[in-house]
PDB file of N, CA and C in Angstrom:
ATOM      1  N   UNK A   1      -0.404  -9.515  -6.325  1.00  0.00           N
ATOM      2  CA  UNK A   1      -0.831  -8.219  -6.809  1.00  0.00           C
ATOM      3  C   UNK A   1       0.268  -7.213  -6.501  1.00  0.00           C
ATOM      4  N   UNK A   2       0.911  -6.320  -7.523  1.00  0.00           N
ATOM      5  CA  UNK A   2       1.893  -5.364  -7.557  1.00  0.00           C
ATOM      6  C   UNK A   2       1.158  -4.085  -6.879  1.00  0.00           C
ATOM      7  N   UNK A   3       0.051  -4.379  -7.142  1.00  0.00           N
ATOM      8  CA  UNK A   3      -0.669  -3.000  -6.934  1.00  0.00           C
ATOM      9  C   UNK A   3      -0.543  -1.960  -5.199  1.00  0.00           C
ATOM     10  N   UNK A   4      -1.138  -1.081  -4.906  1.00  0.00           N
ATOM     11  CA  UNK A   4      -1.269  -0.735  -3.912  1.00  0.00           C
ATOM     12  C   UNK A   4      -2.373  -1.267  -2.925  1.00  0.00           C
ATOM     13  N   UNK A   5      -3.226  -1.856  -3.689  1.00  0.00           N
ATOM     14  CA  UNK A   5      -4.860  -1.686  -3.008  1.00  0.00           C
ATOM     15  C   UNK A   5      -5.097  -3.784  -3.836  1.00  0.00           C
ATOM     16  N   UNK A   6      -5.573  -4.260  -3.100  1.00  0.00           N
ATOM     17  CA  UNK A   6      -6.208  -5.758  -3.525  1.00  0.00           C
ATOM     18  C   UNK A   6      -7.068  -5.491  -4.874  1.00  0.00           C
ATOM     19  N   UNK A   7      -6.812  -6.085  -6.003  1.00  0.00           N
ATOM     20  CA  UNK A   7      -7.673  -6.162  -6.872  1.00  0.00           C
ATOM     21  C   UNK A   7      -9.447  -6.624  -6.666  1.00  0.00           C
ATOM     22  N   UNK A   8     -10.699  -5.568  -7.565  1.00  0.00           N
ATOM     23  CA  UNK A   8     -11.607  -5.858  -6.944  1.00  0.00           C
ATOM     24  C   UNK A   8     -11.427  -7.169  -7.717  1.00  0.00           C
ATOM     25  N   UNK A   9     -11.272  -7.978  -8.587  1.00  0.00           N
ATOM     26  CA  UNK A   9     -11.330  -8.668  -9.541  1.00  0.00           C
ATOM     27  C   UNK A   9     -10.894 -10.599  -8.733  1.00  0.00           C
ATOM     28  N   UNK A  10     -10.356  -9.839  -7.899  1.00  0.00           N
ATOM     29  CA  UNK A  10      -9.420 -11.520  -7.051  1.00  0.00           C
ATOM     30  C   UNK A  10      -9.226 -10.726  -5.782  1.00  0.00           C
ATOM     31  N   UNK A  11     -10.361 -10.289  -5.065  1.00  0.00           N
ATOM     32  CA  UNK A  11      -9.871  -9.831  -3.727  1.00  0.00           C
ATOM     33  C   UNK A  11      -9.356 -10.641  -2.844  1.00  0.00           C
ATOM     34  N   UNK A  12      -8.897 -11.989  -2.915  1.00  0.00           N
ATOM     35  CA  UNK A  12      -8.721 -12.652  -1.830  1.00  0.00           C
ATOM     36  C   UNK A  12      -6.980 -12.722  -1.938  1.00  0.00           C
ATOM     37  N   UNK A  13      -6.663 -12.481  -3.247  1.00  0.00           N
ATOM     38  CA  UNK A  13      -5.496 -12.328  -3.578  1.00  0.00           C
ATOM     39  C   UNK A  13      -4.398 -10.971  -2.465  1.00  0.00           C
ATOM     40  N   UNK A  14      -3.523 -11.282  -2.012  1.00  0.00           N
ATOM     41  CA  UNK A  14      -2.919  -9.828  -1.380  1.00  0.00           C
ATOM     42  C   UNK A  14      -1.788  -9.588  -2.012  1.00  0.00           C
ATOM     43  N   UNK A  15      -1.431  -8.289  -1.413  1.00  0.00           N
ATOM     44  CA  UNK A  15      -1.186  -7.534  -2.312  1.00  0.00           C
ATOM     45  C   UNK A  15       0.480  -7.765  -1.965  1.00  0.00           C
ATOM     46  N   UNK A  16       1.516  -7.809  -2.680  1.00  0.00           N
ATOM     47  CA  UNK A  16       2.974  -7.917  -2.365  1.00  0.00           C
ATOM     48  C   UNK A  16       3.271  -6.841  -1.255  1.00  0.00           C
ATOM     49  N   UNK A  17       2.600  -5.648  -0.973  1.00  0.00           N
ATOM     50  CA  UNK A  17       3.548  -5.128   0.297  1.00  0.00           C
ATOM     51  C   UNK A  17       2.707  -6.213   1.549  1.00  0.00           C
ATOM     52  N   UNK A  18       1.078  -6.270   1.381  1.00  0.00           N
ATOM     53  CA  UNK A  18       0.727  -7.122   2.526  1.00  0.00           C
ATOM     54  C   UNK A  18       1.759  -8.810   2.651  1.00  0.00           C
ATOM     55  N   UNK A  19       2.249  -8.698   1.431  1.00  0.00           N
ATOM     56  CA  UNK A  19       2.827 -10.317   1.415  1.00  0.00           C
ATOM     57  C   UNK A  19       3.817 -10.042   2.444  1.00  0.00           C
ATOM     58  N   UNK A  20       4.549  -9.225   2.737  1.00  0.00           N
ATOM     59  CA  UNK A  20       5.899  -9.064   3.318  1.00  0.00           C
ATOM     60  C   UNK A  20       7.111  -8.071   2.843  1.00  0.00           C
ATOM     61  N   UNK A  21       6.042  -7.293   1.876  1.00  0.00           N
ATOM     62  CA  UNK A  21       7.278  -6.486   0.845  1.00  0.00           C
ATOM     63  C   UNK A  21       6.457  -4.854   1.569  1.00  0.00           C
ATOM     64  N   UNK A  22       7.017  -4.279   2.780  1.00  0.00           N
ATOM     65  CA  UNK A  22       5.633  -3.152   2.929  1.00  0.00           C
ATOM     66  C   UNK A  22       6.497  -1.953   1.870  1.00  0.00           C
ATOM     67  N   UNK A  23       5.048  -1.018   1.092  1.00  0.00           N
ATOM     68  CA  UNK A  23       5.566  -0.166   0.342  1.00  0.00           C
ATOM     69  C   UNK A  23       5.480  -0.429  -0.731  1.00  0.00           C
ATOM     70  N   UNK A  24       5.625  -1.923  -1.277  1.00  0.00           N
ATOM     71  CA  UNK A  24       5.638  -2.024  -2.903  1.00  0.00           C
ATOM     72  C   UNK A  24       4.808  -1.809  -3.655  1.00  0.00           C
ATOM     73  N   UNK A  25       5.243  -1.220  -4.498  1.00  0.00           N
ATOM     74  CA  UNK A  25       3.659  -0.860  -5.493  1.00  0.00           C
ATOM     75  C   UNK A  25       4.362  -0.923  -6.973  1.00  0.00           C
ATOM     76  N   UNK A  26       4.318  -1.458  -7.659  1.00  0.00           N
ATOM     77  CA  UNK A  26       4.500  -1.339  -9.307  1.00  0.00           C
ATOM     78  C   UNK A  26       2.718  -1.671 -10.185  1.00  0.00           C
ATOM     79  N   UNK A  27       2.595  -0.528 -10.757  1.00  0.00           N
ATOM     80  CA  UNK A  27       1.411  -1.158 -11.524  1.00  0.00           C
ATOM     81  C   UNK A  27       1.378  -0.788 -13.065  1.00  0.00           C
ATOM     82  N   UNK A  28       0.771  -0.916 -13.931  1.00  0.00           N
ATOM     83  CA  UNK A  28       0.645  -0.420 -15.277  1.00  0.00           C
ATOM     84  C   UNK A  28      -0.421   0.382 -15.318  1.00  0.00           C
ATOM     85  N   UNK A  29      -0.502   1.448 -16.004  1.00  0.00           N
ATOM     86  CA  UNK A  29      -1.464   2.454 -16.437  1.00  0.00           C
ATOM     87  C   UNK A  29      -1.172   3.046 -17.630  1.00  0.00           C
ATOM     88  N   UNK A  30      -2.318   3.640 -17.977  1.00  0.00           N
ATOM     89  CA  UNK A  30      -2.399   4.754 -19.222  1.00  0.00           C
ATOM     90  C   UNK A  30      -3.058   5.687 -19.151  1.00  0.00           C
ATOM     91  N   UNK A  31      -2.571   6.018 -20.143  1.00  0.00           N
ATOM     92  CA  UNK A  31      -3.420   7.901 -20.054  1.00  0.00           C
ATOM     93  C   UNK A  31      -3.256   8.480 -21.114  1.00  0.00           C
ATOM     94  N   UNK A  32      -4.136   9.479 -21.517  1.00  0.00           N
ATOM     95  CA  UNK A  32      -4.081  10.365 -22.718  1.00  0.00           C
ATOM     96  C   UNK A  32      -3.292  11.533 -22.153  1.00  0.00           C
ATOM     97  N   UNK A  33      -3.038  12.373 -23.034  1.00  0.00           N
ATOM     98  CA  UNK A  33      -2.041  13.401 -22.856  1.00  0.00           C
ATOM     99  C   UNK A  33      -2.421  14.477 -24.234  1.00  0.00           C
ATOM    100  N   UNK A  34      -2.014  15.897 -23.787  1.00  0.00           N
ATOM    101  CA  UNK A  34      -2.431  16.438 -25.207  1.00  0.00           C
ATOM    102  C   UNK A  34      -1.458  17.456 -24.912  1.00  0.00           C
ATOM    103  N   UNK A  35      -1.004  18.434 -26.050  1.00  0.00           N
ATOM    104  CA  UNK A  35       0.383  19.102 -25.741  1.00  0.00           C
ATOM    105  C   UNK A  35      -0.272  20.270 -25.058  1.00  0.00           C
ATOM    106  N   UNK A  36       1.069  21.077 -24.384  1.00  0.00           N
ATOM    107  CA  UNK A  36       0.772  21.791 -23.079  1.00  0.00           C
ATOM    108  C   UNK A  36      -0.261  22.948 -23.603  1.00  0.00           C
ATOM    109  N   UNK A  37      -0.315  23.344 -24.946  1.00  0.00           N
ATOM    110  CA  UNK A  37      -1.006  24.695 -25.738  1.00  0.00           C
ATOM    111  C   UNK A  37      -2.435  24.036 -25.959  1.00  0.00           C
ATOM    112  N   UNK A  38      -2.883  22.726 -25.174  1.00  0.00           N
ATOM    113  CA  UNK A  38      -4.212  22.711 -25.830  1.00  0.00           C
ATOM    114  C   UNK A  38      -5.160  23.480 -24.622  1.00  0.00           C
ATOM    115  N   UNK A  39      -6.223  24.295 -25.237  1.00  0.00           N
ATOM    116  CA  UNK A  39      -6.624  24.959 -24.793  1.00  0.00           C
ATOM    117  C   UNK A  39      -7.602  24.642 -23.433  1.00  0.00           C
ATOM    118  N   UNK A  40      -7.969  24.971 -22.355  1.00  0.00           N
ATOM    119  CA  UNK A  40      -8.203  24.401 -21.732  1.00  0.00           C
ATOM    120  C   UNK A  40     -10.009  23.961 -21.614  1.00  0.00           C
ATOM    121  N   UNK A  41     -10.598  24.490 -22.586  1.00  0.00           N
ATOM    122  CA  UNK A  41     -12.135  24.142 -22.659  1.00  0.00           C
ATOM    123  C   UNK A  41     -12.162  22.688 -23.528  1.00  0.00           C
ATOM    124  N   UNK A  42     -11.296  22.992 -24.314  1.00  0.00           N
ATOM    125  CA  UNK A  42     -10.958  21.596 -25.375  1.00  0.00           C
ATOM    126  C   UNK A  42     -10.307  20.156 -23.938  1.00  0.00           C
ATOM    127  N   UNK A  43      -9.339  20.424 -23.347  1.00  0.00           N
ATOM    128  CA  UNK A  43      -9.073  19.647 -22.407  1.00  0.00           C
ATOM    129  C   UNK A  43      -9.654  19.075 -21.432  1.00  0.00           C
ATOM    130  N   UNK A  44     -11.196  19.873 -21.256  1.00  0.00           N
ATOM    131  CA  UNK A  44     -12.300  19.951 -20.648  1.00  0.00           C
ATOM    132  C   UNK A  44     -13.821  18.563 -21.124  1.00  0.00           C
ATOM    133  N   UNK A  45     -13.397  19.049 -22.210  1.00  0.00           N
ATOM    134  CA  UNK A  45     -14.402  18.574 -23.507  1.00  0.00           C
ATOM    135  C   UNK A  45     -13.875  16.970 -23.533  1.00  0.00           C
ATOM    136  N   UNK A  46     -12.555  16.932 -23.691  1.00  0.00           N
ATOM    137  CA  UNK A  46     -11.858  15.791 -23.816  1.00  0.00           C
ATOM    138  C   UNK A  46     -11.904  14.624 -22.654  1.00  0.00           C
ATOM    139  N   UNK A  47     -11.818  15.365 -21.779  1.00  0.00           N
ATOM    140  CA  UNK A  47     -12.021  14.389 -20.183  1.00  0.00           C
ATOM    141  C   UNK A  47     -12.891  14.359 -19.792  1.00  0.00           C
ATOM    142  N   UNK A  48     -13.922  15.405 -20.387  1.00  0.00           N
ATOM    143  CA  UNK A  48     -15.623  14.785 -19.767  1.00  0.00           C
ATOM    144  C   UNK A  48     -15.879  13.935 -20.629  1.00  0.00           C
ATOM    145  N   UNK A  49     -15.497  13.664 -22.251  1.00  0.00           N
ATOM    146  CA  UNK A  49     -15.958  12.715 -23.025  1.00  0.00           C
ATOM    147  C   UNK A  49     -15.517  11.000 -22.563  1.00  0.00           C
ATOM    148  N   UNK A  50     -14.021  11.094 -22.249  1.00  0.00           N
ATOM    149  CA  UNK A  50     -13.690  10.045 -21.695  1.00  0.00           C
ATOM    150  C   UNK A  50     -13.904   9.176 -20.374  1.00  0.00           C
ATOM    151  N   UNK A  51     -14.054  10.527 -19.133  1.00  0.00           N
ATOM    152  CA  UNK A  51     -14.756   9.784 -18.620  1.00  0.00           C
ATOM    153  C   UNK A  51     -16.511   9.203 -18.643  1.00  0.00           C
ATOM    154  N   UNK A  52     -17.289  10.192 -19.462  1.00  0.00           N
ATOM    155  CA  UNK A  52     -18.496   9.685 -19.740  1.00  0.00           C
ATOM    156  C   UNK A  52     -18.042   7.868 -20.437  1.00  0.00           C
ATOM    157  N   UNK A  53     -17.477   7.949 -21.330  1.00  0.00           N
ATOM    158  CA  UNK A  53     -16.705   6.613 -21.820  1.00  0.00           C
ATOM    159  C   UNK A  53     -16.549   5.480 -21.177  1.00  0.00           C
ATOM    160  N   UNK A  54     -16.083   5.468 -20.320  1.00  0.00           N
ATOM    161  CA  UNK A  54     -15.007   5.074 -19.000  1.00  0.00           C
ATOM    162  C   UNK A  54     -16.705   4.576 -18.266  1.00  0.00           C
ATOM    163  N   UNK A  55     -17.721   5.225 -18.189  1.00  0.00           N
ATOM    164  CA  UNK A  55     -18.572   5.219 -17.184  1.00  0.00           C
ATOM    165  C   UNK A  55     -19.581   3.982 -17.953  1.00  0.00           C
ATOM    166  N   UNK A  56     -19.419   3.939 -19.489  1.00  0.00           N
ATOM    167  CA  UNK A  56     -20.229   3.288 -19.534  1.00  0.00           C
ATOM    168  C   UNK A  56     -20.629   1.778 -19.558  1.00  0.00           C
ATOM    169  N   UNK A  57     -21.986   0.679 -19.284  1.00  0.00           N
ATOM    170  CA  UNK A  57     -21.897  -0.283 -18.729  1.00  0.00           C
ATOM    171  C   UNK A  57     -20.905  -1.305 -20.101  1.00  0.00           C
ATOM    172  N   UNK A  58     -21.315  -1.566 -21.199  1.00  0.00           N
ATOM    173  CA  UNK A  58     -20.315  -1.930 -22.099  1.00  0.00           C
ATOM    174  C   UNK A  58     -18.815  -1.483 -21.955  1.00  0.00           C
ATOM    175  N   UNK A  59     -18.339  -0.574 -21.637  1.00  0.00           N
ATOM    176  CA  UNK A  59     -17.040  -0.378 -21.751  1.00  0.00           C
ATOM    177  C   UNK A  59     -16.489  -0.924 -20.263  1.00  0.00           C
ATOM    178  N   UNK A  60     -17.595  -0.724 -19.440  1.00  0.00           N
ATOM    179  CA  UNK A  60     -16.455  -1.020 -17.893  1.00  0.00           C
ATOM    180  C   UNK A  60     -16.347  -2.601 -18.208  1.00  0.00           C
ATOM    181  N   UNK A  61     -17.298  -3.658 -18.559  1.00  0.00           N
ATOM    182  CA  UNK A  61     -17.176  -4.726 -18.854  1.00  0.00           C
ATOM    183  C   UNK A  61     -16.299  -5.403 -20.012  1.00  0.00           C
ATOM    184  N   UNK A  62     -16.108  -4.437 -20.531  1.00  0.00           N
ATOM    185  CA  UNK A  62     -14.659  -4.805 -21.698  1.00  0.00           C
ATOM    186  C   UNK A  62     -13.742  -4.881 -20.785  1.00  0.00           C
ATOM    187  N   UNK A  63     -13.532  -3.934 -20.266  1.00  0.00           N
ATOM    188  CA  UNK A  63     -12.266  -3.867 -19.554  1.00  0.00           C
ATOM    189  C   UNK A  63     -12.501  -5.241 -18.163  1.00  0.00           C
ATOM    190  N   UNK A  64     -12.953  -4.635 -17.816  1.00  0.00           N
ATOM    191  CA  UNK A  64     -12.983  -5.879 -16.706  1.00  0.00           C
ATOM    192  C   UNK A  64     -12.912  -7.015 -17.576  1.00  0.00           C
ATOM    193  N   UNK A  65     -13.085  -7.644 -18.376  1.00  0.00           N
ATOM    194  CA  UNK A  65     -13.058  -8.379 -19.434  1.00  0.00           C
ATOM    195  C   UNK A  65     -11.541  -9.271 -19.336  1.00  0.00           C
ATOM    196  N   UNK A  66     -10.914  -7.873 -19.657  1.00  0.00           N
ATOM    197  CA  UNK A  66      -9.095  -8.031 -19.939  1.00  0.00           C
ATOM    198  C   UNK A  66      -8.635  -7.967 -18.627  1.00  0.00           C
ATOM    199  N   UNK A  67      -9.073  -8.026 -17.365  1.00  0.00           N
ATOM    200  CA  UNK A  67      -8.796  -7.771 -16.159  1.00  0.00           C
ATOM    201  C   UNK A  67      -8.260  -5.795 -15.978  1.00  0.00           C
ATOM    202  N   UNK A  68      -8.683  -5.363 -16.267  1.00  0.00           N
ATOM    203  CA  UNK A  68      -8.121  -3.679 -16.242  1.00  0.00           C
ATOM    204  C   UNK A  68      -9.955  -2.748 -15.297  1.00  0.00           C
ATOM    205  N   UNK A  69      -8.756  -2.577 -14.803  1.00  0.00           N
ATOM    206  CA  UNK A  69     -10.026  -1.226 -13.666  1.00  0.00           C
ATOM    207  C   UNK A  69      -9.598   0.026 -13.988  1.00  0.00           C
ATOM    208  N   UNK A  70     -10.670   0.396 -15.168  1.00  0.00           N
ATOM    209  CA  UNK A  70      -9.986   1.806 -15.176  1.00  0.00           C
ATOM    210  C   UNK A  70     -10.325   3.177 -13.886  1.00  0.00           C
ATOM    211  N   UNK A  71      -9.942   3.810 -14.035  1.00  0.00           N
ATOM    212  CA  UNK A  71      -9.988   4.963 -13.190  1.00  0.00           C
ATOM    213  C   UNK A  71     -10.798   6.108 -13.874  1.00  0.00           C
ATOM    214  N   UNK A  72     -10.141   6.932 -14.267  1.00  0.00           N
ATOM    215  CA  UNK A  72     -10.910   8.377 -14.826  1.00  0.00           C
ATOM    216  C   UNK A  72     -10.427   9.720 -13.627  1.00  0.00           C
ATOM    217  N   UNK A  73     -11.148  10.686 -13.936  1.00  0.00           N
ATOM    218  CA  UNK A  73     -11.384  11.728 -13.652  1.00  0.00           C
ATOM    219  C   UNK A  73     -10.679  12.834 -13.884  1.00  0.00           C
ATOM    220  N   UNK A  74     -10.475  13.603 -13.034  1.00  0.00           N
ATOM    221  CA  UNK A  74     -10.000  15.057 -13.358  1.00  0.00           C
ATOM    222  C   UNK A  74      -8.453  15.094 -14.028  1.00  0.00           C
ATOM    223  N   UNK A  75      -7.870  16.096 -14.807  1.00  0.00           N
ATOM    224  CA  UNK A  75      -7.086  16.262 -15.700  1.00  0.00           C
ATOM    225  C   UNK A  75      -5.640  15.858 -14.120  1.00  0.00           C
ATOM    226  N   UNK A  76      -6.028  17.165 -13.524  1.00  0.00           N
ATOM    227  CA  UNK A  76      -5.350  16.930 -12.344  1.00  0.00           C
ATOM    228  C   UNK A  76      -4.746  15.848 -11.593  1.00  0.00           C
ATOM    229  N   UNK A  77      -5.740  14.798 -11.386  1.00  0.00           N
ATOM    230  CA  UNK A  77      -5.245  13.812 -10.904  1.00  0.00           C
ATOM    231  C   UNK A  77      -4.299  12.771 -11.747  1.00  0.00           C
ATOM    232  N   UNK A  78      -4.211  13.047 -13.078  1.00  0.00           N
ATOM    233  CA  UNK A  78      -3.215  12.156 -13.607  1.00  0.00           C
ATOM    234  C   UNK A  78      -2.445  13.174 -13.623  1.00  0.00           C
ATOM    235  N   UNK A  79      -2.268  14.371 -13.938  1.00  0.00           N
ATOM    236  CA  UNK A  79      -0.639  15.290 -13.712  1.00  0.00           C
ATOM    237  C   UNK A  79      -0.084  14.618 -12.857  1.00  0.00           C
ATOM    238  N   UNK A  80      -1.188  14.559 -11.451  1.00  0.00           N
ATOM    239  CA  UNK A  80      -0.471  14.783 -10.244  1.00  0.00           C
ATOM    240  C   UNK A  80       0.471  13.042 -10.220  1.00  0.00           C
ATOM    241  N   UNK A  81      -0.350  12.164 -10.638  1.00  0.00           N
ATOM    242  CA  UNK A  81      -0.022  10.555 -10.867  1.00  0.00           C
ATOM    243  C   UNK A  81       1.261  10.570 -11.772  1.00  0.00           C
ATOM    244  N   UNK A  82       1.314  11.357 -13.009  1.00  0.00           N
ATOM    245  CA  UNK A  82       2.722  11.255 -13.432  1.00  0.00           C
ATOM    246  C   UNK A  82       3.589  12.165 -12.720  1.00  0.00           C
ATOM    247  N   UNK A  83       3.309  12.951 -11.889  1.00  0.00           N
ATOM    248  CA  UNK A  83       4.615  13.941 -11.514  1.00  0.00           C
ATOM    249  C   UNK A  83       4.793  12.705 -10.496  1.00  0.00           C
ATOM    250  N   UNK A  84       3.981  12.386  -9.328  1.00  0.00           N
ATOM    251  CA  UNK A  84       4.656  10.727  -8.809  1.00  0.00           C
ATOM    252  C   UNK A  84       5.387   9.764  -9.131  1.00  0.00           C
ATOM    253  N   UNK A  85       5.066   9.424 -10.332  1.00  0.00           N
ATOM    254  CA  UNK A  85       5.874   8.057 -11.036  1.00  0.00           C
ATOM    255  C   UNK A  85       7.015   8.467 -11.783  1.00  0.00           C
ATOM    256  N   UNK A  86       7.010  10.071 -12.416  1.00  0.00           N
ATOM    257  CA  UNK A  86       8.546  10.436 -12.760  1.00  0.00           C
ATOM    258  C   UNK A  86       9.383  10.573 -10.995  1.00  0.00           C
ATOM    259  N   UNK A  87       9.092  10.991 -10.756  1.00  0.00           N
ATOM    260  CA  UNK A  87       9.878  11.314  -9.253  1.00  0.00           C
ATOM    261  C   UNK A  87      10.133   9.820  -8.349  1.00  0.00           C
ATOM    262  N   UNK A  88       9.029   8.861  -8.337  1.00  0.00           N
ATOM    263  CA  UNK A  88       9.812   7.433  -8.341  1.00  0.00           C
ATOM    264  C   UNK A  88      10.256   6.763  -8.568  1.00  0.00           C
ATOM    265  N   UNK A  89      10.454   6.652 -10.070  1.00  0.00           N
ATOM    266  CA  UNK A  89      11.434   6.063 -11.010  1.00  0.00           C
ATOM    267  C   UNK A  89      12.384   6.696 -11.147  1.00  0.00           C
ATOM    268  N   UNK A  90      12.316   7.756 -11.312  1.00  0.00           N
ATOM    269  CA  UNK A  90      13.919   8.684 -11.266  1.00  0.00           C
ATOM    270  C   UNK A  90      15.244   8.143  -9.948  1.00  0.00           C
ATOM    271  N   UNK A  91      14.034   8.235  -8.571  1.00  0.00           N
ATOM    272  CA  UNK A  91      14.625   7.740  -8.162  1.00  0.00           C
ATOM    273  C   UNK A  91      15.170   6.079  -7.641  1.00  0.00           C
ATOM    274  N   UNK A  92      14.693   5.114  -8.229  1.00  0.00           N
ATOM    275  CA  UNK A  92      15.137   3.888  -8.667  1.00  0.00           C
ATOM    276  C   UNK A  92      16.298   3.855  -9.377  1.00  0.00           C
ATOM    277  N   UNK A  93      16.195   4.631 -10.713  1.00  0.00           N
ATOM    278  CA  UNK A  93      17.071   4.733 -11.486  1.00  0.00           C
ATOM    279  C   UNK A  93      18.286   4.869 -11.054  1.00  0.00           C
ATOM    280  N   UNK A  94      18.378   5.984 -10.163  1.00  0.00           N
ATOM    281  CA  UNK A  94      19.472   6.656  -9.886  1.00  0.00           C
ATOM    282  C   UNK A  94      20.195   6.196  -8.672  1.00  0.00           C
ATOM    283  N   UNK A  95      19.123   4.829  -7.780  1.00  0.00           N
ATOM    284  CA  UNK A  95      19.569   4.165  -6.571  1.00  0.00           C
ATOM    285  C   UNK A  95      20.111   3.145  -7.171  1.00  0.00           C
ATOM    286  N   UNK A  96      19.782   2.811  -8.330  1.00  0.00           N
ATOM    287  CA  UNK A  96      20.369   1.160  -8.681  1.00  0.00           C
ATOM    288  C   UNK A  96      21.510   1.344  -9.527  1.00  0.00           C
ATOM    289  N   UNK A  97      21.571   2.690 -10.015  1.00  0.00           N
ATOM    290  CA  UNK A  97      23.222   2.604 -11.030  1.00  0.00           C
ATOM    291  C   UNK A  97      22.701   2.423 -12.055  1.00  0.00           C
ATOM    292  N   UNK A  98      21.483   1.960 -12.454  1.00  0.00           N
ATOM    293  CA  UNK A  98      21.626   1.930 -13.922  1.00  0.00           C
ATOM    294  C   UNK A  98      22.022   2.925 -15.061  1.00  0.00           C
ATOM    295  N   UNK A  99      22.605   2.381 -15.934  1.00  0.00           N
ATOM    296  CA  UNK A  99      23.056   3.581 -16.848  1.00  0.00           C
ATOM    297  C   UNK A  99      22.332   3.154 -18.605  1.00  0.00           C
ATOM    298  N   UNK A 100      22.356   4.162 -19.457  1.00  0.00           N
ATOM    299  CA  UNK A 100      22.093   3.812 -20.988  1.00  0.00           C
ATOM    300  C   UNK A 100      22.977   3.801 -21.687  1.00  0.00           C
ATOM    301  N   UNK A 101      23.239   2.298 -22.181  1.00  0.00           N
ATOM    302  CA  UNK A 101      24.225   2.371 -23.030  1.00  0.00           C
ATOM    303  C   UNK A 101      24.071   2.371 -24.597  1.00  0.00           C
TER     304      UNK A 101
END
């Protein structure tokens, strides 16, 4: 598991920093996004719909399905999740030399 936390899905499984790697975390996620002018009752409207979505018993079982735990909640907490993952990859990027050619 890349993750931070043991999957509920294979908890017996551990996680690569418990393996011997402490710190590692790579995982995949998604998220909606809407441009910075959308208004904020509409942005409101949008994330209570999804997570109502997100909550329900058919959809959590799709997903668990495909092995995926979704998350949800406040607009906030994914800002705050991508201002993290730009600021850790940036700095990967910029520790390993990679360049675009």
């Amino acid at each position: 598991m890349t993750s931070a936390t043991r999957s509920q899905m294979v908890p017996d499984v551990p996680t690569v920093s418990e393996a011997g790697v402490p710190g590692y975390e790579v995982g995949v996620w998604f998220g909606i996004v809407a441009p910075a002018a959308t208004p904020p009752a509409v942005l409101a409207k949008l994330n209570g719909e999804l997570n109502r979505m997100l909550a329900m018993p058919d959809v959590k079982q799709k997903f668990a399905d495909q092995g995926v735990e979704p998350v949800g909640g406040p607009p906030e907490r994914f800002a705050e999740h991508l201002k993290m993952q730009i600021e850790k990859w940036t700095k990967v990027v910029k520790e390993s030399g990679a360049k675009v050619e």
